[in-house]
C-alpha atoms as a PDB file:
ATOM      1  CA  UNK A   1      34.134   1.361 -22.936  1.00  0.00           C
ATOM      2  CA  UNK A   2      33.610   3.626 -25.658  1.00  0.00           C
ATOM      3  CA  UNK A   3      34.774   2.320 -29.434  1.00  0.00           C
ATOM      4  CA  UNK A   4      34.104   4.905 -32.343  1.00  0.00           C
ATOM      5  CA  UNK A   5      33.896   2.907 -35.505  1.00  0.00           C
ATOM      6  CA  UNK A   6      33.838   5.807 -37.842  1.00  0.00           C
ATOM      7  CA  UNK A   7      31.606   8.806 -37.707  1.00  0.00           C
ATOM      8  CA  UNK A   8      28.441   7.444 -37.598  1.00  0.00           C
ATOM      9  CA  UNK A   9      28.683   4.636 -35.268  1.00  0.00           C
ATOM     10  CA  UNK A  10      29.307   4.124 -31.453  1.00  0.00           C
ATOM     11  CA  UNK A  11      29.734   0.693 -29.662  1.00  0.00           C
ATOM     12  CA  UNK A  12      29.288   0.434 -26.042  1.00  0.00           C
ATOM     13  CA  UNK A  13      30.413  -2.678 -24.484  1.00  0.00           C
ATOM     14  CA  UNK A  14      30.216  -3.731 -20.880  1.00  0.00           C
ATOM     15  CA  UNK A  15      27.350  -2.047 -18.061  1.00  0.00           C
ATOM     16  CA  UNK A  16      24.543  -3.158 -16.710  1.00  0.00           C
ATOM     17  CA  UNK A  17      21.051  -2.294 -18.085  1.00  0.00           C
ATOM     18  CA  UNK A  18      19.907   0.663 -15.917  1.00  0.00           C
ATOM     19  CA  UNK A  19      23.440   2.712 -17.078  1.00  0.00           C
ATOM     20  CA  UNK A  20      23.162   1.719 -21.072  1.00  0.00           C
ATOM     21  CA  UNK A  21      19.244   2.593 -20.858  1.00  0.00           C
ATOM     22  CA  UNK A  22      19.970   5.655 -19.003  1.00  0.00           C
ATOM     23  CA  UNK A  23      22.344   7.058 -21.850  1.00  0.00           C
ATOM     24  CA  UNK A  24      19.964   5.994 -24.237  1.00  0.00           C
ATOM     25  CA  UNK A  25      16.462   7.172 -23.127  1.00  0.00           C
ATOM     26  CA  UNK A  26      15.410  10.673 -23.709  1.00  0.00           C
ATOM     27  CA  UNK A  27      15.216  11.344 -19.996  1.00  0.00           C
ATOM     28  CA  UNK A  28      17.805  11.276 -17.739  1.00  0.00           C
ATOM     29  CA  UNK A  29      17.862  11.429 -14.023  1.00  0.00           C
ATOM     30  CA  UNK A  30      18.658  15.232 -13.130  1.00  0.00           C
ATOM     31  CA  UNK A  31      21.744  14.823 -10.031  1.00  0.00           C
ATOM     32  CA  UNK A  32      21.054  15.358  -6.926  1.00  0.00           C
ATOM     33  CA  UNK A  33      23.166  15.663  -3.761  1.00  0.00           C
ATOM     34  CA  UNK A  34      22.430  13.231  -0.751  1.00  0.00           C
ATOM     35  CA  UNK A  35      20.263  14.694   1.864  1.00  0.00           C
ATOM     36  CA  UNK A  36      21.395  12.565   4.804  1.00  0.00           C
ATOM     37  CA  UNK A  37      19.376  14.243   6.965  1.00  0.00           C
ATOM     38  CA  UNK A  38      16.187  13.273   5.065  1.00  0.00           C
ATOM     39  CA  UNK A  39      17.099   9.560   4.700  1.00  0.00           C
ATOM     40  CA  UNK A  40      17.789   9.323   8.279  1.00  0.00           C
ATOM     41  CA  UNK A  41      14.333  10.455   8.174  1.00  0.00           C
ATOM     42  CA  UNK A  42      12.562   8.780   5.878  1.00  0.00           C
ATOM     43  CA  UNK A  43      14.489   5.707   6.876  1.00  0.00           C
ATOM     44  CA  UNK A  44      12.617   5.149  10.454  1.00  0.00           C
ATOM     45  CA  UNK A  45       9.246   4.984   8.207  1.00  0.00           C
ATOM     46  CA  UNK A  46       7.513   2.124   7.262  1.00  0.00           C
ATOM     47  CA  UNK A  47       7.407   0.813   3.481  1.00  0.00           C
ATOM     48  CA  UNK A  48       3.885   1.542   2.442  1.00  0.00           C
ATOM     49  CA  UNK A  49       3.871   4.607   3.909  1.00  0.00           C
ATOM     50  CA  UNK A  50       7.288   5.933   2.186  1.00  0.00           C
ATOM     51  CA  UNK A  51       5.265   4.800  -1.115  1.00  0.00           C
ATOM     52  CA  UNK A  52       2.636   6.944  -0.579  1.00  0.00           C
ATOM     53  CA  UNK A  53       4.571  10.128   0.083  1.00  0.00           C
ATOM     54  CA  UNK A  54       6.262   9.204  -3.250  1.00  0.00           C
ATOM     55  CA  UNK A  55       2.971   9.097  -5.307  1.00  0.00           C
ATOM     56  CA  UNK A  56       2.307  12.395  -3.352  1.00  0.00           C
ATOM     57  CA  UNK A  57       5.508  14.038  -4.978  1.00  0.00           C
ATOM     58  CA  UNK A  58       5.403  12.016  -8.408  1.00  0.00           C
ATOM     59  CA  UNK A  59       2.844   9.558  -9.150  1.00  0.00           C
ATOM     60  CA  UNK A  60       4.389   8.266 -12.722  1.00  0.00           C
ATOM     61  CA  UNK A  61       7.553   7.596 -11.026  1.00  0.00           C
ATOM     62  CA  UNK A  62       5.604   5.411  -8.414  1.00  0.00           C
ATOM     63  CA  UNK A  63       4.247   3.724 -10.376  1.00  0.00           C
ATOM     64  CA  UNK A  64       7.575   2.460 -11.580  1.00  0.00           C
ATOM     65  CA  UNK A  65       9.145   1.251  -8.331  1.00  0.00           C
ATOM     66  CA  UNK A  66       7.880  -1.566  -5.793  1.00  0.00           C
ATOM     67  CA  UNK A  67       6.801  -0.499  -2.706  1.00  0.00           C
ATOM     68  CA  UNK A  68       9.505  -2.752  -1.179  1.00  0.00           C
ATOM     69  CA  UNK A  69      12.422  -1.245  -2.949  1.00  0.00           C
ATOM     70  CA  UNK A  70      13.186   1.034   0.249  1.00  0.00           C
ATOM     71  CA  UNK A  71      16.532   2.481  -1.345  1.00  0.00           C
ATOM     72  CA  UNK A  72      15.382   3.616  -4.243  1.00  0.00           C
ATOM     73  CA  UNK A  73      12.046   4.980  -2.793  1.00  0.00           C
ATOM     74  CA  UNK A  74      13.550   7.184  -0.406  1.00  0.00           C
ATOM     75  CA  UNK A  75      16.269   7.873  -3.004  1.00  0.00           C
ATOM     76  CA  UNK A  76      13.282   9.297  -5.024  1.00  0.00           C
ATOM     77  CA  UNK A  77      11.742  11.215  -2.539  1.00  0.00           C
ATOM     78  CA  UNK A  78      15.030  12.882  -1.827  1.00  0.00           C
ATOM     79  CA  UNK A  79      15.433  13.953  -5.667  1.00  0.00           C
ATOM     80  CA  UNK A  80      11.862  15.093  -5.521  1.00  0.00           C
ATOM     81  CA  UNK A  81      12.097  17.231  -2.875  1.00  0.00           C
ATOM     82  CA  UNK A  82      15.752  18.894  -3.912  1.00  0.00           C
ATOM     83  CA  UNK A  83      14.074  19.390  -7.205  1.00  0.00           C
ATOM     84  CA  UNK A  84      10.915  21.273  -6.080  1.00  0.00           C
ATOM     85  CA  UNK A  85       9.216  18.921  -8.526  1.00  0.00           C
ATOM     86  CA  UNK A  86       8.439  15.240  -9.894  1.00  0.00           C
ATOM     87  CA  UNK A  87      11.278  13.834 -11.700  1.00  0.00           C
ATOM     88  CA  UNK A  88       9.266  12.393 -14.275  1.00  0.00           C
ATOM     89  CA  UNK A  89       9.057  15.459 -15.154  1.00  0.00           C
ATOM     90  CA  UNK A  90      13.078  16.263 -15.999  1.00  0.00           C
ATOM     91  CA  UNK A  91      14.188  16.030 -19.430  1.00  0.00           C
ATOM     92  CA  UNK A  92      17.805  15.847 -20.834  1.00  0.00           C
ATOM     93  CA  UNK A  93      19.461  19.251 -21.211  1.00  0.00           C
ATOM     94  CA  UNK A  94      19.996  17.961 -25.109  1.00  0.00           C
ATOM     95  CA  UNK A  95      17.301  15.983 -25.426  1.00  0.00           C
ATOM     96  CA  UNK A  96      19.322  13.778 -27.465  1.00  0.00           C
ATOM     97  CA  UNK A  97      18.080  10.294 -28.726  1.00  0.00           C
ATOM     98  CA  UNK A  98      19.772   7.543 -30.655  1.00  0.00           C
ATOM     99  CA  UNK A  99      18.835   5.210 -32.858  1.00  0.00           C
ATOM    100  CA  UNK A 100      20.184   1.956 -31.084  1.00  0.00           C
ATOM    101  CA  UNK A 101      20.966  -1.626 -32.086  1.00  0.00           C
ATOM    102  CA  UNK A 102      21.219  -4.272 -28.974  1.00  0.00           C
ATOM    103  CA  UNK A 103      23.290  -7.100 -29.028  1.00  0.00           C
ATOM    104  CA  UNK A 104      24.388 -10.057 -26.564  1.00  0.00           C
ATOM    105  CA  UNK A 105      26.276 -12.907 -26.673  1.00  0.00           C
ATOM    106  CA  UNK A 106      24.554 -16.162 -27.285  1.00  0.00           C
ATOM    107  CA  UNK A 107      26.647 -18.100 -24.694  1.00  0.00           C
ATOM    108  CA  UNK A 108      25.457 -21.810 -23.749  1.00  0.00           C
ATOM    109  CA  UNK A 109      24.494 -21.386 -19.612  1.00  0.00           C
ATOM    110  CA  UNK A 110      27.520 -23.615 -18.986  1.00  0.00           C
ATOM    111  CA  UNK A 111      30.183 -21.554 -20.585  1.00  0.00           C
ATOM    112  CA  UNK A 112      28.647 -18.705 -18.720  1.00  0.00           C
ATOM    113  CA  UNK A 113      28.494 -20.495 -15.535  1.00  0.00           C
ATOM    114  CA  UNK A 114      32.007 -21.145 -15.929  1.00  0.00           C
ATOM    115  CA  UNK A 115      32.962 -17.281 -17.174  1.00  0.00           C
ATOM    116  CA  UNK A 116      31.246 -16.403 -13.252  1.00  0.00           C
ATOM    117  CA  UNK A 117      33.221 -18.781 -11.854  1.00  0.00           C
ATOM    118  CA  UNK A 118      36.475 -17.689 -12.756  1.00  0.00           C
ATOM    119  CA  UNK A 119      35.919 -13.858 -12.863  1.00  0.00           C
ATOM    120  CA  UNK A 120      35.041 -14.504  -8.936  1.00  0.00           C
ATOM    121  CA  UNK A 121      38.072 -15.887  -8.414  1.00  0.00           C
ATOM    122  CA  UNK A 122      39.805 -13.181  -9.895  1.00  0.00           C
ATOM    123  CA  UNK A 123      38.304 -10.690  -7.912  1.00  0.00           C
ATOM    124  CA  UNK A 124      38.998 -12.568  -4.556  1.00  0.00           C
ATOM    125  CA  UNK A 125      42.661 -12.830  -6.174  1.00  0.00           C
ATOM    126  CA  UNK A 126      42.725  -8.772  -6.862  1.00  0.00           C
ATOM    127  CA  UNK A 127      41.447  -8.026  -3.693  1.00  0.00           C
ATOM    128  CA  UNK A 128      37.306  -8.209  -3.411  1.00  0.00           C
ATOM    129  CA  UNK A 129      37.559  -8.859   0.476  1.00  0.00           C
ATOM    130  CA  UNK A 130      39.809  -5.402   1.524  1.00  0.00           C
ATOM    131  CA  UNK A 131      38.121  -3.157  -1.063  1.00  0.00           C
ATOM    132  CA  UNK A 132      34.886  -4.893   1.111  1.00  0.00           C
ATOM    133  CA  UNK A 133      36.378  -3.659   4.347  1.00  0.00           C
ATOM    134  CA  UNK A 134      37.150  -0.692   2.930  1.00  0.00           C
ATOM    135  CA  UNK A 135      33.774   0.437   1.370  1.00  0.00           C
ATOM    136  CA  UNK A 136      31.848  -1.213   4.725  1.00  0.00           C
ATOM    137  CA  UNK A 137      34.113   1.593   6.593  1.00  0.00           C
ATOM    138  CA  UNK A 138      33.126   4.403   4.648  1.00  0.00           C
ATOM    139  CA  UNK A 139      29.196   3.769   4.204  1.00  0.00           C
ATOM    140  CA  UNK A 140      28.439   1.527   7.150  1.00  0.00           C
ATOM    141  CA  UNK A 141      25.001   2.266   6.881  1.00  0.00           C
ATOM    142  CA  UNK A 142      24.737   1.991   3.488  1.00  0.00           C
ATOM    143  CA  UNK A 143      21.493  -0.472   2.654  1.00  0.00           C
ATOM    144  CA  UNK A 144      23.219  -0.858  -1.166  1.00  0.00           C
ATOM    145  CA  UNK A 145      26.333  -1.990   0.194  1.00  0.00           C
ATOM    146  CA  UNK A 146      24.558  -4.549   3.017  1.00  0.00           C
ATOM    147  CA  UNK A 147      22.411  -6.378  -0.004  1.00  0.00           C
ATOM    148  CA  UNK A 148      24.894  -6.098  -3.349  1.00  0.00           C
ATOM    149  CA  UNK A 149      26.327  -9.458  -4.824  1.00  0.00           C
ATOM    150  CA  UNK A 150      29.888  -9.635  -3.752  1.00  0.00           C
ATOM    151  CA  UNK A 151      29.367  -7.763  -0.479  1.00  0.00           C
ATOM    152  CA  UNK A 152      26.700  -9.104   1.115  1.00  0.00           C
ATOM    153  CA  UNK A 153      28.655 -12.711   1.285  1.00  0.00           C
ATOM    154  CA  UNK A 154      31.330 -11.360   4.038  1.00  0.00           C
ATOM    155  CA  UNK A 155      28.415  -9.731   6.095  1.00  0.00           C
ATOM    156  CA  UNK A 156      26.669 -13.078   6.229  1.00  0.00           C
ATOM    157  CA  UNK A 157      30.573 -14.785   6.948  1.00  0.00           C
ATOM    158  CA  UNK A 158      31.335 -12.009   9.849  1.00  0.00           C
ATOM    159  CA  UNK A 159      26.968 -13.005  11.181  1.00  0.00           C
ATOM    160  CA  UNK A 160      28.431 -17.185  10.871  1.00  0.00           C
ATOM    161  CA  UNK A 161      26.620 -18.494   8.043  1.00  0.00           C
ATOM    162  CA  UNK A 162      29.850 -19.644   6.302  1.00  0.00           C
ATOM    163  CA  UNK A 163      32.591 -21.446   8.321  1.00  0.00           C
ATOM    164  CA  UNK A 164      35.344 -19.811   6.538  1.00  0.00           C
ATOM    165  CA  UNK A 165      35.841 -17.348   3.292  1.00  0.00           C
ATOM    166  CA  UNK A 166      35.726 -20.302   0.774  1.00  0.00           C
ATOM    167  CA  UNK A 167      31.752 -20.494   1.992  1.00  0.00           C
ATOM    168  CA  UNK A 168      31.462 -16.898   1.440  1.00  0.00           C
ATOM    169  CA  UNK A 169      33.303 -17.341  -2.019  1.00  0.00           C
ATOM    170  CA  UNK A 170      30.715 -20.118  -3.112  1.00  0.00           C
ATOM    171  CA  UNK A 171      27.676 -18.013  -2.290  1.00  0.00           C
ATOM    172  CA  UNK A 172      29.014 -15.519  -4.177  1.00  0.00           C
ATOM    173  CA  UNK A 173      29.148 -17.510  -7.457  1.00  0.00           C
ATOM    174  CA  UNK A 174      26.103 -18.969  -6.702  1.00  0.00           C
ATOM    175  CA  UNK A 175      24.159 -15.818  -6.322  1.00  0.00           C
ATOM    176  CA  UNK A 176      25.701 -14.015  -9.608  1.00  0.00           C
ATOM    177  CA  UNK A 177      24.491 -17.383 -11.504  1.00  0.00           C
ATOM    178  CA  UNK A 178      21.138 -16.851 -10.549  1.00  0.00           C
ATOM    179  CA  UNK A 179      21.270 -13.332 -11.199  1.00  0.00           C
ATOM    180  CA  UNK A 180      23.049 -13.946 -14.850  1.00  0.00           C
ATOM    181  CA  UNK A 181      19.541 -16.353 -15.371  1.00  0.00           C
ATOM    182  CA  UNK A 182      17.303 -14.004 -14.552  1.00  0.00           C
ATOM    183  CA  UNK A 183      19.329 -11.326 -16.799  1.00  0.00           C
ATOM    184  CA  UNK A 184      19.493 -13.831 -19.710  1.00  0.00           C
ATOM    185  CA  UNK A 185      15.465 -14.786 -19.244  1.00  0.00           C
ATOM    186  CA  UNK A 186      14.576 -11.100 -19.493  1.00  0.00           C
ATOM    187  CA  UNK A 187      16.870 -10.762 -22.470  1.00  0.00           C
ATOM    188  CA  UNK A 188      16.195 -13.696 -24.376  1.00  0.00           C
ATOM    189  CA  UNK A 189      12.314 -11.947 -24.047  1.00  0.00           C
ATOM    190  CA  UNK A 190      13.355  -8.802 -25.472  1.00  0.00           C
ATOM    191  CA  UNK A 191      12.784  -8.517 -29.300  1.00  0.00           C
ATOM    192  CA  UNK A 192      14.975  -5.348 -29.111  1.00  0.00           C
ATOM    193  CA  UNK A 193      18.246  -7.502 -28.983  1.00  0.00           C
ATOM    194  CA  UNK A 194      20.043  -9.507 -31.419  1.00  0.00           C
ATOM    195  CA  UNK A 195      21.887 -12.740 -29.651  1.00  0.00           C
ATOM    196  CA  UNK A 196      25.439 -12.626 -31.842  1.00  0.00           C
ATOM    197  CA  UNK A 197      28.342 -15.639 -31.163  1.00  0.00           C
ATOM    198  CA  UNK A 198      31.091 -13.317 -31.407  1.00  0.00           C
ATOM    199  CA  UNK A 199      31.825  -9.672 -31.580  1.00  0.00           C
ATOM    200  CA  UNK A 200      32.887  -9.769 -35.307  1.00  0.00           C
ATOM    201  CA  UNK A 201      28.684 -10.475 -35.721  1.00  0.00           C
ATOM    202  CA  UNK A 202      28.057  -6.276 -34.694  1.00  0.00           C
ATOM    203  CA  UNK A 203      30.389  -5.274 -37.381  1.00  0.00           C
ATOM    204  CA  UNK A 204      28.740  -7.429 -40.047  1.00  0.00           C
ATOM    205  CA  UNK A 205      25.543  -6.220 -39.013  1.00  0.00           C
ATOM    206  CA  UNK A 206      26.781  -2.799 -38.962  1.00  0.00           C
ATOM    207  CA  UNK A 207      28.056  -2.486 -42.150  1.00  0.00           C
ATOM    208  CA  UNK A 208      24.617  -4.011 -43.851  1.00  0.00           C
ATOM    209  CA  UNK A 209      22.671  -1.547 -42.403  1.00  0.00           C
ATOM    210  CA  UNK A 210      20.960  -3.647 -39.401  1.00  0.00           C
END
């Protein structure tokens, strides 16, 4: 969500990291269509191997992803050879950069804990297990799909691992709290953001000039 405060100031609020740091870095991923052909491909290959080709095509970008990561590897490989060239190499068409402020709320782990809690709820409530089906349907080889928070739960409850849906429910929160920690280690880290208590806190800051 985009909030324009007056002419000189833009609030984003909400995203994860990758999409807020992709709007604000210089670069930006060029877009590519999916090659299913290729992945199908590149898929039957072994990690280590897939890496390789990769530092063939674009050695920077490489350098940036874990051997491991399979997805985004071959992902890579697929823009590199649609392109006809590393994508390190691919600038923004305006080349536009901002000067950016980063905030977060400072909430105790146990408020947070609790926010997880009840916004899985709500999304069992609104529906998470037939928009599940539905997605699993239309990409059921889809890798991102198989391993994302949310998802992955009712592929381990269909394999047996839960006895029924609340088991599947649990994991779910469980797994989103220890992926908030990590998020709030690596922010707490960052000297780039400024922890705030409430939102009123950006438009202080703001107006001073910070």
């Amino acid at each position: 969500m985009i909030n324009s405060i007056n002419e000189e100031y833009i609030i984003i609020s909400g995203g994860t990291w990758f999409y807020i740091k992709s709007l604000l870095d210089e670069k930006a991923l060029p877009e590519c269509p999916i090659n299913q052909e290729l992945r199908d491909e590149l898929e039957k290959k072994d990690n280590q191997l897939l890496w390789e080709k990769l530092k063939e095509l674009d050695f920077k970008r490489a350098q940036e992803i874990h051997p491991n990561n399979k997805d985004k590897v071959i992902r890579s490989i697929e823009m590199c050879t649609f392109l006809n060239s590393p994508i390190s190499e691919y600038q923004r068409k305006d080349n536009k950069t901002y000067d950016a402020s980063w905030f977060m709320m400072d909430l105790c782990r146990e408020e947070l804990y609790e926010r997880i809690n009840l916004r899985v709820d709500l999304m069992f409530e609104l529906g998470l297990e037939n928009e599940w089906r539905k997605n699993k349907e239309k990409y059921p080889t889809s890798k991102i799909i198989q391993n994302t928070i949310g998802y992955k739960e009712f592929f381990e409850l269909e394999e047996g691992i839960y006895k029924d849906i609340s088991g599947a429910k649990e994991k779910i929160k469980q797994h989103t709290r220890n992926f908030a920690k990590r998020q709030l280690t690596y922010f707490r880290s960052n000297p780039e953001i400024k922890l705030i208590k409430n939102e009123d806190e950006i438009i202080n800051i703001i107006k001073k000039g910070g």
